[in-house]
C-alpha atoms as a PDB file:
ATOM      1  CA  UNK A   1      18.619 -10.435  14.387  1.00  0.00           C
ATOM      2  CA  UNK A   2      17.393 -10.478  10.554  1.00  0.00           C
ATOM      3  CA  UNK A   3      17.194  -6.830   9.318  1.00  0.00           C
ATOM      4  CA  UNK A   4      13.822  -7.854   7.989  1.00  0.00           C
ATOM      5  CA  UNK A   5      12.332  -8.938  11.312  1.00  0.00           C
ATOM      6  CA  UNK A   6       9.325  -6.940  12.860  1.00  0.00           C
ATOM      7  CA  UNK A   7       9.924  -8.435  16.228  1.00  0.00           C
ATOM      8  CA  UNK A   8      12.199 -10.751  18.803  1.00  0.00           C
ATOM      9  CA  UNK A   9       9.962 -12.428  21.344  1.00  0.00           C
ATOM     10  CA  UNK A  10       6.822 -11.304  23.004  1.00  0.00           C
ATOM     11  CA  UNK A  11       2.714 -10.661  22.275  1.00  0.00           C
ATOM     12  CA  UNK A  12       2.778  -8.350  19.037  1.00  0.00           C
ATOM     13  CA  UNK A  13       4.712 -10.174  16.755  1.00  0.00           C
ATOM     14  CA  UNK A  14       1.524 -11.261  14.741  1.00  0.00           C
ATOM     15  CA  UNK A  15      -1.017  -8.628  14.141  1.00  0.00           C
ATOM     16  CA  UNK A  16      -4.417  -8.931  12.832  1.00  0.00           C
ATOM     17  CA  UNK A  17      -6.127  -6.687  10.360  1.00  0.00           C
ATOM     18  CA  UNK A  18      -9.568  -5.173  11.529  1.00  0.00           C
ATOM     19  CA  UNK A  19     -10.249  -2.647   9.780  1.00  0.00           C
ATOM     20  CA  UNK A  20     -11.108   0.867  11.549  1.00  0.00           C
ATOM     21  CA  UNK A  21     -10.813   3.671   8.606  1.00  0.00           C
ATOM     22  CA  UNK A  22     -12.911   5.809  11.230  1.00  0.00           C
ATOM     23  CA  UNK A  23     -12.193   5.925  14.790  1.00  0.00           C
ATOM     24  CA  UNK A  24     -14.963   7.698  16.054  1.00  0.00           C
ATOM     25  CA  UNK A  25     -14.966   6.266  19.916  1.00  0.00           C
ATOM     26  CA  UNK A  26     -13.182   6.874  22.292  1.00  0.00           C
ATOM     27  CA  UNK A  27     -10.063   5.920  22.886  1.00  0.00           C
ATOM     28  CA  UNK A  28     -10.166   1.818  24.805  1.00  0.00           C
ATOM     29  CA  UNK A  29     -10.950   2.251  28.491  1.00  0.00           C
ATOM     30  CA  UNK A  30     -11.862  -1.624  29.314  1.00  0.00           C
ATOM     31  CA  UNK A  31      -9.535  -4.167  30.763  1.00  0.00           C
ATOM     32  CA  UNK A  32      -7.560  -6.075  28.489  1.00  0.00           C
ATOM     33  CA  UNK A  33      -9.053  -8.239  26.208  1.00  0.00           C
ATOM     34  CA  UNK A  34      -9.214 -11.894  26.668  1.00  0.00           C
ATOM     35  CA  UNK A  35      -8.060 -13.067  23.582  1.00  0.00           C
ATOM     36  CA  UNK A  36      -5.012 -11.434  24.083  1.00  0.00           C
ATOM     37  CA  UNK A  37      -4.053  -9.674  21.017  1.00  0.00           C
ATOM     38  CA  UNK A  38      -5.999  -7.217  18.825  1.00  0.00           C
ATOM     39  CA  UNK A  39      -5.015  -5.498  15.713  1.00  0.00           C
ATOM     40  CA  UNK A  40      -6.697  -2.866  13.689  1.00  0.00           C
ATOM     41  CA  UNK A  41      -5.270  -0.667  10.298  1.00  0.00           C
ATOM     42  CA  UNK A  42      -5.757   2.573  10.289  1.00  0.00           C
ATOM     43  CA  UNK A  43      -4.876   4.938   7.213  1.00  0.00           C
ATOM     44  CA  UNK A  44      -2.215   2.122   6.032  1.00  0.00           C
ATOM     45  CA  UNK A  45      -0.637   1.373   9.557  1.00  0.00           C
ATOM     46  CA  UNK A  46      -0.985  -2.127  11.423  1.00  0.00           C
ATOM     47  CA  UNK A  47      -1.416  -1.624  15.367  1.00  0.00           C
ATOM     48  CA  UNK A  48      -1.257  -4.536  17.463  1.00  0.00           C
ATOM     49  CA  UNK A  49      -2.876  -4.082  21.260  1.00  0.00           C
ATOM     50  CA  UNK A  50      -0.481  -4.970  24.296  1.00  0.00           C
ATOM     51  CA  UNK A  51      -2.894  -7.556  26.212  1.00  0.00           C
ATOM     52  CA  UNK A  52      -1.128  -6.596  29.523  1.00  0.00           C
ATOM     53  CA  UNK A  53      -2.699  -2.476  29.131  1.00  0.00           C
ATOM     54  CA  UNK A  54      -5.103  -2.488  26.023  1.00  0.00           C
ATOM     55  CA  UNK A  55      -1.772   0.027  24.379  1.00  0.00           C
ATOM     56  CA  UNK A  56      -1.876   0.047  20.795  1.00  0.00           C
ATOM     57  CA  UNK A  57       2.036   0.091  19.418  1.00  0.00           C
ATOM     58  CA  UNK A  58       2.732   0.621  15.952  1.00  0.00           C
ATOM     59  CA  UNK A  59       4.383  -2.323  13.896  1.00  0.00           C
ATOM     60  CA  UNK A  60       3.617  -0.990  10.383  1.00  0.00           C
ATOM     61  CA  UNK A  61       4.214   2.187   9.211  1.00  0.00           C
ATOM     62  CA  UNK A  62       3.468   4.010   5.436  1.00  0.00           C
ATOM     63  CA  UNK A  63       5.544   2.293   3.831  1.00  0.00           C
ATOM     64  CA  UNK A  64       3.810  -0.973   4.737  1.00  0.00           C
ATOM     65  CA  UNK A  65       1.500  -0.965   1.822  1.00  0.00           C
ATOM     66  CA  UNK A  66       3.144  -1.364  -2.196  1.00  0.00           C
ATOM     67  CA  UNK A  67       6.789  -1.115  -1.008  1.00  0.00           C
ATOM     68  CA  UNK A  68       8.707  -4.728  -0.361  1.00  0.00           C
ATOM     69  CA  UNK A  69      11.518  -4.849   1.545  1.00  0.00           C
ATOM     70  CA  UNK A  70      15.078  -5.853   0.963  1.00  0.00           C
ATOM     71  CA  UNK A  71      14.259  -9.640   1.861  1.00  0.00           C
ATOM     72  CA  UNK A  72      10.794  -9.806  -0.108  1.00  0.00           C
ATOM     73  CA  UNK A  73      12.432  -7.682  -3.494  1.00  0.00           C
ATOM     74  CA  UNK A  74      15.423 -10.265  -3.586  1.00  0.00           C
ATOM     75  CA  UNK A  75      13.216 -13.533  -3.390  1.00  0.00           C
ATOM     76  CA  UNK A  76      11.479 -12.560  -6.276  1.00  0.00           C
ATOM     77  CA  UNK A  77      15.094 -13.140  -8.080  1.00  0.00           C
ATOM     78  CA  UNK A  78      14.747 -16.847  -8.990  1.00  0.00           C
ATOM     79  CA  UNK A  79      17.821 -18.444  -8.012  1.00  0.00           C
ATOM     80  CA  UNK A  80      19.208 -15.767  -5.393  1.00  0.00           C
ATOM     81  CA  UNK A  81      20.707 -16.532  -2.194  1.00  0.00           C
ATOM     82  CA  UNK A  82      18.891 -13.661  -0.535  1.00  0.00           C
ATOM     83  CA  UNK A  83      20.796 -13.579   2.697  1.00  0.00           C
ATOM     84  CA  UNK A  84      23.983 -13.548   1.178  1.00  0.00           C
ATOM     85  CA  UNK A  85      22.145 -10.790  -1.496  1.00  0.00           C
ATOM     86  CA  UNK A  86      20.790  -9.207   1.541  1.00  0.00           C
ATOM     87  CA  UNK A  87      24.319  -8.718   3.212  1.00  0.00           C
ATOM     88  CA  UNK A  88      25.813  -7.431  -0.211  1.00  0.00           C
ATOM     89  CA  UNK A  89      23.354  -4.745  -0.802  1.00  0.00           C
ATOM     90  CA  UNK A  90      23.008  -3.322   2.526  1.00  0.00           C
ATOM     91  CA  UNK A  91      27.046  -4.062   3.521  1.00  0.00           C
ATOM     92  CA  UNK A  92      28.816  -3.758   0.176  1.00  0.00           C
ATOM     93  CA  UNK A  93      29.479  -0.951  -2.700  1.00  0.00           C
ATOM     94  CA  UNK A  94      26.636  -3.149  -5.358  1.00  0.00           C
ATOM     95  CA  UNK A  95      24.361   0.090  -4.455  1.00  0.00           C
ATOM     96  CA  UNK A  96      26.028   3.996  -4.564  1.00  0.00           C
ATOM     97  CA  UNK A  97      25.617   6.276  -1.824  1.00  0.00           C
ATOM     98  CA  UNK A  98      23.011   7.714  -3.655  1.00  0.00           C
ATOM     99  CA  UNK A  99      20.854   4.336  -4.702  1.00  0.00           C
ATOM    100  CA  UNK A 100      21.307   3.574  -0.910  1.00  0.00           C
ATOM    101  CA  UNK A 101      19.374   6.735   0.211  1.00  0.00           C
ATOM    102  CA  UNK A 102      16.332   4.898  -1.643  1.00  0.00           C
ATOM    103  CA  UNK A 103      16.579   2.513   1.103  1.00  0.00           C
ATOM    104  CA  UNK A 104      13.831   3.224   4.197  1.00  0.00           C
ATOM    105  CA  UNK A 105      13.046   1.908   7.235  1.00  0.00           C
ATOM    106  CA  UNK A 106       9.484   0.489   7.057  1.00  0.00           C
ATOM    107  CA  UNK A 107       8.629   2.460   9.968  1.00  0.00           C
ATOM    108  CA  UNK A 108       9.558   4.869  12.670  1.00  0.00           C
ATOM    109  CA  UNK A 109       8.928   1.993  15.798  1.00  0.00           C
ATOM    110  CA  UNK A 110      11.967   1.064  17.285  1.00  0.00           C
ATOM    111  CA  UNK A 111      10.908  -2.561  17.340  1.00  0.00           C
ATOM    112  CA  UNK A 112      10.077  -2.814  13.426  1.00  0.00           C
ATOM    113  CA  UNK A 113      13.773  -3.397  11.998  1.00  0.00           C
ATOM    114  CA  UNK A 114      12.648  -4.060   8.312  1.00  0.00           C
ATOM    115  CA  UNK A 115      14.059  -2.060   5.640  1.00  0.00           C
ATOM    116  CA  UNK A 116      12.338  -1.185   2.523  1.00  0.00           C
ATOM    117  CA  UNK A 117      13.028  -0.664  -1.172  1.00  0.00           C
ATOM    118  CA  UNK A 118      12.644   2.034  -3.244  1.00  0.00           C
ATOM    119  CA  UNK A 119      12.151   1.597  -6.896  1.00  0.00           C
ATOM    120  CA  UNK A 120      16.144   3.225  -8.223  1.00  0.00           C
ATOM    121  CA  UNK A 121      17.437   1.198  -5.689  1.00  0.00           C
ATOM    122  CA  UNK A 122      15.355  -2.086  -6.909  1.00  0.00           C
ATOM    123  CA  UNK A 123      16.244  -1.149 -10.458  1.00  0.00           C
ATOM    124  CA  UNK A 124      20.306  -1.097  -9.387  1.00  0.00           C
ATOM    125  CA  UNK A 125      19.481  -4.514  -8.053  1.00  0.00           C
ATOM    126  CA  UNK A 126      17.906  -5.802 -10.490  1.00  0.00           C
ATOM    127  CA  UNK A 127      20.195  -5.158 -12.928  1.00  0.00           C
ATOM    128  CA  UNK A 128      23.151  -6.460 -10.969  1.00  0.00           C
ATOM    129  CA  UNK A 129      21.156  -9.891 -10.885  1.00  0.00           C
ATOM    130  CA  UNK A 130      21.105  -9.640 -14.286  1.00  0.00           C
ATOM    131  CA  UNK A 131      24.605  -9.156 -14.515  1.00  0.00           C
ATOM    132  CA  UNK A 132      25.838 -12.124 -12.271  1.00  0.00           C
ATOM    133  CA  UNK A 133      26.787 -10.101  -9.037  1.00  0.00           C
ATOM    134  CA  UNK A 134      24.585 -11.182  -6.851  1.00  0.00           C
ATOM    135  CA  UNK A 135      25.474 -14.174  -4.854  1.00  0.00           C
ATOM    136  CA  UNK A 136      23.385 -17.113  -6.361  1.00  0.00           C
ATOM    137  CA  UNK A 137      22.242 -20.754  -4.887  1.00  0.00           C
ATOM    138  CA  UNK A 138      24.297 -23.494  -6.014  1.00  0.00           C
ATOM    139  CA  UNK A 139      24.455 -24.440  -9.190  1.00  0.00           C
ATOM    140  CA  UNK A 140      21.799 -21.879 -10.086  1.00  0.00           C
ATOM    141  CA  UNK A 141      21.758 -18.767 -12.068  1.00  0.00           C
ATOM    142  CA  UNK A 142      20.296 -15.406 -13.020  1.00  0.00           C
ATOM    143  CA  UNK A 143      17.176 -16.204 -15.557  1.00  0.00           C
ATOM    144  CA  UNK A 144      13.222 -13.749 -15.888  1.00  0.00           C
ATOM    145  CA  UNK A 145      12.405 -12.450 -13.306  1.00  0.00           C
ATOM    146  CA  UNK A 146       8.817 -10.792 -14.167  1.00  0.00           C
ATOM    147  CA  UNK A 147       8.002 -10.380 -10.607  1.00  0.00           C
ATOM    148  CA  UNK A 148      10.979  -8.196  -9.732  1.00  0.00           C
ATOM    149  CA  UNK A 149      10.647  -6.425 -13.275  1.00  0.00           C
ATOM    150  CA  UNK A 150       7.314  -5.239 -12.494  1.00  0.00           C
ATOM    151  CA  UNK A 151       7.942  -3.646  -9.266  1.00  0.00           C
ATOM    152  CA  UNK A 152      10.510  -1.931 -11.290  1.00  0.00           C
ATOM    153  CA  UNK A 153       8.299  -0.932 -13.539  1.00  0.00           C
ATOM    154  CA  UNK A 154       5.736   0.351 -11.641  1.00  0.00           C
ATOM    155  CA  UNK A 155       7.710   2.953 -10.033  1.00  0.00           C
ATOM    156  CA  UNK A 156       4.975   5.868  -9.461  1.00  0.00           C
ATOM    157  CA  UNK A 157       2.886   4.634  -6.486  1.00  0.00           C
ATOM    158  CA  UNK A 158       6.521   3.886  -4.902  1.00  0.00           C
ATOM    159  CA  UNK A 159       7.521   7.532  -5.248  1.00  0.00           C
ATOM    160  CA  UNK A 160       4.035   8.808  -3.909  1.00  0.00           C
ATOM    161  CA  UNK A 161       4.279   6.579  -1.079  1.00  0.00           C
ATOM    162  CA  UNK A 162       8.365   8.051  -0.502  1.00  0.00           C
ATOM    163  CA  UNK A 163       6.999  11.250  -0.814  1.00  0.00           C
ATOM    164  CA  UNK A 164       4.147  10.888   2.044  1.00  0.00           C
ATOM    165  CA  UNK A 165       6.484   9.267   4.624  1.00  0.00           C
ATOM    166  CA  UNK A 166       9.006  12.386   4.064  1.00  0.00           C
ATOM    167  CA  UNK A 167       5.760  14.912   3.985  1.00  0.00           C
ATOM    168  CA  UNK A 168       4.850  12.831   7.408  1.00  0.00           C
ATOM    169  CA  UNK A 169       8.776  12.947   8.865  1.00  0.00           C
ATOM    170  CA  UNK A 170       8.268  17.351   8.069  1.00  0.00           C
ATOM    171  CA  UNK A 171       5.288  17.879   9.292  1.00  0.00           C
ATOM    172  CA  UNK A 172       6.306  17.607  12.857  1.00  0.00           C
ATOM    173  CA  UNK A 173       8.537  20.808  12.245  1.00  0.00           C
ATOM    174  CA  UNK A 174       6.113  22.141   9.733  1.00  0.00           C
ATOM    175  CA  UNK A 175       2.701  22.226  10.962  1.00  0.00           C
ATOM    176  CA  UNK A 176       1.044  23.447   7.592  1.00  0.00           C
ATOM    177  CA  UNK A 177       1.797  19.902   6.434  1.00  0.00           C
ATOM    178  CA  UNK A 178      -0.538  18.323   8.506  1.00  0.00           C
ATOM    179  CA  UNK A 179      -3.586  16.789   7.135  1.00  0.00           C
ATOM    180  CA  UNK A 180      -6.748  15.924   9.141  1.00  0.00           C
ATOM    181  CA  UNK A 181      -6.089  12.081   8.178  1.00  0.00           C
ATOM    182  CA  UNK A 182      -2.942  12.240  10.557  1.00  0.00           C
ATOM    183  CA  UNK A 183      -5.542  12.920  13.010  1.00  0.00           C
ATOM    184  CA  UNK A 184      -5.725   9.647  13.323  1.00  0.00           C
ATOM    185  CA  UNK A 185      -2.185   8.441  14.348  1.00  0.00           C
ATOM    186  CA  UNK A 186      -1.554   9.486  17.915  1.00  0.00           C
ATOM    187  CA  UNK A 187       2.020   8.517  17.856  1.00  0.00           C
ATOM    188  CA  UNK A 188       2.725  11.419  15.232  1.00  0.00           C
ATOM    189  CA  UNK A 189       0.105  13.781  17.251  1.00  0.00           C
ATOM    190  CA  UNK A 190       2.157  13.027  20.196  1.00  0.00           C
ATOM    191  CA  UNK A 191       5.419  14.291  18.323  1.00  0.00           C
ATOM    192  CA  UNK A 192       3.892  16.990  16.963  1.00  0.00           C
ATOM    193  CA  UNK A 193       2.050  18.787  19.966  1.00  0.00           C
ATOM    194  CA  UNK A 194       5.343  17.981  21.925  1.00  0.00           C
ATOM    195  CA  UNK A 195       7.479  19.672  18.902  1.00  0.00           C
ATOM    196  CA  UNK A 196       5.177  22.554  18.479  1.00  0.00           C
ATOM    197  CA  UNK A 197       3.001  22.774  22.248  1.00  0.00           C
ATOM    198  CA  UNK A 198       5.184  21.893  24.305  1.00  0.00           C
ATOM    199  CA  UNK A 199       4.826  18.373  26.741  1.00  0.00           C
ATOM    200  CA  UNK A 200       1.560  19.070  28.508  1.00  0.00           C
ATOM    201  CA  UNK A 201      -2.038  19.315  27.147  1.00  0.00           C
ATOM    202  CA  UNK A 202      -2.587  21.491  24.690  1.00  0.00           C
ATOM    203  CA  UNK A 203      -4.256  23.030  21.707  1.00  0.00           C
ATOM    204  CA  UNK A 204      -3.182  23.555  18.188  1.00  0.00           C
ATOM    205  CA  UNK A 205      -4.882  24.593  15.011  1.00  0.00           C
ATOM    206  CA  UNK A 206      -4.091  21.885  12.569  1.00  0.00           C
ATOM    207  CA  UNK A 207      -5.058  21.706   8.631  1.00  0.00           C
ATOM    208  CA  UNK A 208      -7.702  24.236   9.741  1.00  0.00           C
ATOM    209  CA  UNK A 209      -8.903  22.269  12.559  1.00  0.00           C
ATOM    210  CA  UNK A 210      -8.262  22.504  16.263  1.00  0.00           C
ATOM    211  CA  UNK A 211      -7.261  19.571  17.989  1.00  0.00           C
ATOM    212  CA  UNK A 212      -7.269  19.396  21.575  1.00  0.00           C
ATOM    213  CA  UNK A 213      -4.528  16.909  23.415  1.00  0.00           C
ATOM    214  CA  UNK A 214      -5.337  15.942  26.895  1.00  0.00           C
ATOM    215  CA  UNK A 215      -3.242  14.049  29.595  1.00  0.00           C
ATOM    216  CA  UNK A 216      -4.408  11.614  32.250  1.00  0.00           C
ATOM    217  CA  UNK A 217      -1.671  10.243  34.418  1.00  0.00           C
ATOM    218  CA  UNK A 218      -2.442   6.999  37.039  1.00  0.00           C
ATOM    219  CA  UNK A 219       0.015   6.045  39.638  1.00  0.00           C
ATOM    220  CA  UNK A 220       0.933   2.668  40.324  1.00  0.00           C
ATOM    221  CA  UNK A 221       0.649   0.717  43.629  1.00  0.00           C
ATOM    222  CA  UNK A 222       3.392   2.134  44.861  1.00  0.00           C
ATOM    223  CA  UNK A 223       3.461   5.172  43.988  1.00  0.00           C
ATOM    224  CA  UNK A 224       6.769   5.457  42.543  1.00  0.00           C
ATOM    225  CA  UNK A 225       5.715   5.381  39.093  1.00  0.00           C
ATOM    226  CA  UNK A 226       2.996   6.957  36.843  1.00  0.00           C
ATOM    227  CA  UNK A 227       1.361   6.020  33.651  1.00  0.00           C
ATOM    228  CA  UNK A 228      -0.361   8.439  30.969  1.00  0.00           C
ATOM    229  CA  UNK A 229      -3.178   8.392  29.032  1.00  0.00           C
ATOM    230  CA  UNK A 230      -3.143  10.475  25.881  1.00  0.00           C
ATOM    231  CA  UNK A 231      -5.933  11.773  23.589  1.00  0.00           C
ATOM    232  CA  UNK A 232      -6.314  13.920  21.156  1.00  0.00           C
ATOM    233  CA  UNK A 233     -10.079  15.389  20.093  1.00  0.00           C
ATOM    234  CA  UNK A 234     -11.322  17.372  17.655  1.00  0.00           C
ATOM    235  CA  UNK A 235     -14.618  18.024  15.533  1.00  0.00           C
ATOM    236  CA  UNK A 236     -13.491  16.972  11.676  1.00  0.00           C
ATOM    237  CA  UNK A 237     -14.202  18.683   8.132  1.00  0.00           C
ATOM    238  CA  UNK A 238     -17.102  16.912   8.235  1.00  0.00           C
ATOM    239  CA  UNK A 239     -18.953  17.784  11.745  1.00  0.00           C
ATOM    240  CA  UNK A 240     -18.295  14.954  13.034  1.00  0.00           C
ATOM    241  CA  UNK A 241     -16.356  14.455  16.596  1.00  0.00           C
ATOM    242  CA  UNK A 242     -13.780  12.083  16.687  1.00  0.00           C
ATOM    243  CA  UNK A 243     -10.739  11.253  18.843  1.00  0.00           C
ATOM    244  CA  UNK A 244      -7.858   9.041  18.816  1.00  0.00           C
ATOM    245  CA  UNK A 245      -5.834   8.616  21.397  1.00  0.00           C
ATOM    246  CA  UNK A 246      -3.010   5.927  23.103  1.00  0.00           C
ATOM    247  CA  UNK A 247      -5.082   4.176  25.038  1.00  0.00           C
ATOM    248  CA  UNK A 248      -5.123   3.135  28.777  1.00  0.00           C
ATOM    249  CA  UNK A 249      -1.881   2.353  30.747  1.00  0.00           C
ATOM    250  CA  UNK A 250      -1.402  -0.735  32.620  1.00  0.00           C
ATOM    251  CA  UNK A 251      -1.518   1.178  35.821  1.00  0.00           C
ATOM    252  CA  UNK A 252      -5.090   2.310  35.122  1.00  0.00           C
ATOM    253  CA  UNK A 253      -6.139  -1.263  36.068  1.00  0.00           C
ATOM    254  CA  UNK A 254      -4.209  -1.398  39.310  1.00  0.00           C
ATOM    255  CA  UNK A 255      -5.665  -1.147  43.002  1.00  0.00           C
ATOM    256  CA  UNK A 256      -4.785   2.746  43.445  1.00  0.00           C
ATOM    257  CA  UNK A 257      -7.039   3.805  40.461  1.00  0.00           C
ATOM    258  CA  UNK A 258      -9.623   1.533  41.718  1.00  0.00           C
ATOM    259  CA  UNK A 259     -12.114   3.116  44.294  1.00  0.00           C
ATOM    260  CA  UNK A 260     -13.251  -0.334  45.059  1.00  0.00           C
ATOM    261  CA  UNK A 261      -9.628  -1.601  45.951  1.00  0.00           C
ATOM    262  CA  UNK A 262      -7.495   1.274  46.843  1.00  0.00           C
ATOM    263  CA  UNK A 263      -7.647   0.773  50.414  1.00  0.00           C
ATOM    264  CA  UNK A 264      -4.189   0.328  52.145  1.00  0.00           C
ATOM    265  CA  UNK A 265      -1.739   1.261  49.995  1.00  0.00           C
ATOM    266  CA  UNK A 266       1.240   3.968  50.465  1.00  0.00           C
ATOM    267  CA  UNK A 267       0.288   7.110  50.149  1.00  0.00           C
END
């Protein structure tokens, strides 16, 4: 698989962009939507909804926003052969130890394999195009590349953006690096109530605020397996109640949660 795929196969490899800066509701508790899939961003992160449970997953991650990855920095190098490129800067000695560190994953979903530059390692790059070491298309070769250059150049949102993914990576072992805007993202609530409160529901104090995590679980048909609901609440800066949460598991929508059509199934 291309290191700069989001997906294989399957419903969320597109995802839409709805924008939700404020998720005040609750957290979806409908069947799945007809139309399949729905997307929303929220604080810089694409979500795409499972149409088989209404689940949000994560594709995009922080580093979604200004940062390009490997693929995207080397096509801006007229002339490149960016899979060959691609090979040579992740595979070979072009980039130190050091320059390779400024490599990231886009994300922290297993499914989102893309790998993101960093603006020393896009430098290192860029000047080994400049220098005739990358590999080129035939008969081509290296000639301006403003496009690349002023990514370079504009190297301080990059940094910032570094910086709040590795803020974001130590706040789940350093609670007083929580801000209320993580609030939002249940899959790092998730890690950092089970880091700090154990796997169960819970309360912690968080940027000054408590947030409350609750658990629903549902049971499937047969009883042999058992979905979970999470949600976190809590009453913001601002007064206002808000939640956020992972939505609904597939097993919510089966006979034994139903009173209606729970009637003769193991017990």
């Amino acid at each position: 698989m291309n290191g700069d795929a989001t997906s294989a196969n399957g419903w969320w490899t597109r995802a839409t962009s709805a924008i939700c800066s404020n998720r005040t509701s609750e957290p979806r508790r409908g069947p799945p939507s007809s139309t399949g899939e729905q997307g929303w961003k929220l604080a810089s992160r694409t979500f795409v909804t499972n149409p088989r449970n209404g689940c949000g997953i994560r594709l995009i991650s922080l580093l979604s926003g200004a940062m390009r990855s490997i693929t995207e920095f080397l096509k801006s190098l007229p002339g490149v052969a960016p899979r060959k490129a691609y090979s040579v800067v992740l595979e070979g000695d072009l980039l130190s130890k050091e320059l390779k560190r400024d490599l990231h994953p886009r994300s922290d979903s297993l499914f989102d394999l893309v790998t993101v530059v960093g603006p020393d390692a896009a430098a290192a790059i860029l000047q080994a195009y400049k220098g005739g070491m990358l590999p080129m298309q035939k008969g081509k070769s290296p000639s301006s590349a403003p496009d690349a250059e002023a990514y370079v150049h504009d190297a301080e949102p990059l940094r910032e953006e570094i910086g709040e993914r590795r803020r974001r990576k130590d706040c789940v072992d350093d609670v007083s690096l929580v801000r209320e805007s993580d609030f939002h993202d249940h899959h790092l609530m998730n890690r950092i109530f089970f880091k700090n409160a154990g796997p169960g529901p819970g309360t912690l104090t968080l940027a000054g605020i408590p947030v409350h995590k609750d658990i629903r679980s549902f049971a499937s048909n047969s009883g042999k397996t058992t979905g979970y609901e999470s949600t976190f609440t809590w009453t913001g800066s601002d007064g206002i109640a808000r939640s956020s949460g992972s939505g609904l598991p597939s097993e919510a929508f089966n006979r034994r949660n139903d009173a209606e059509r729970n009637w003769g199934l193991p017990e």
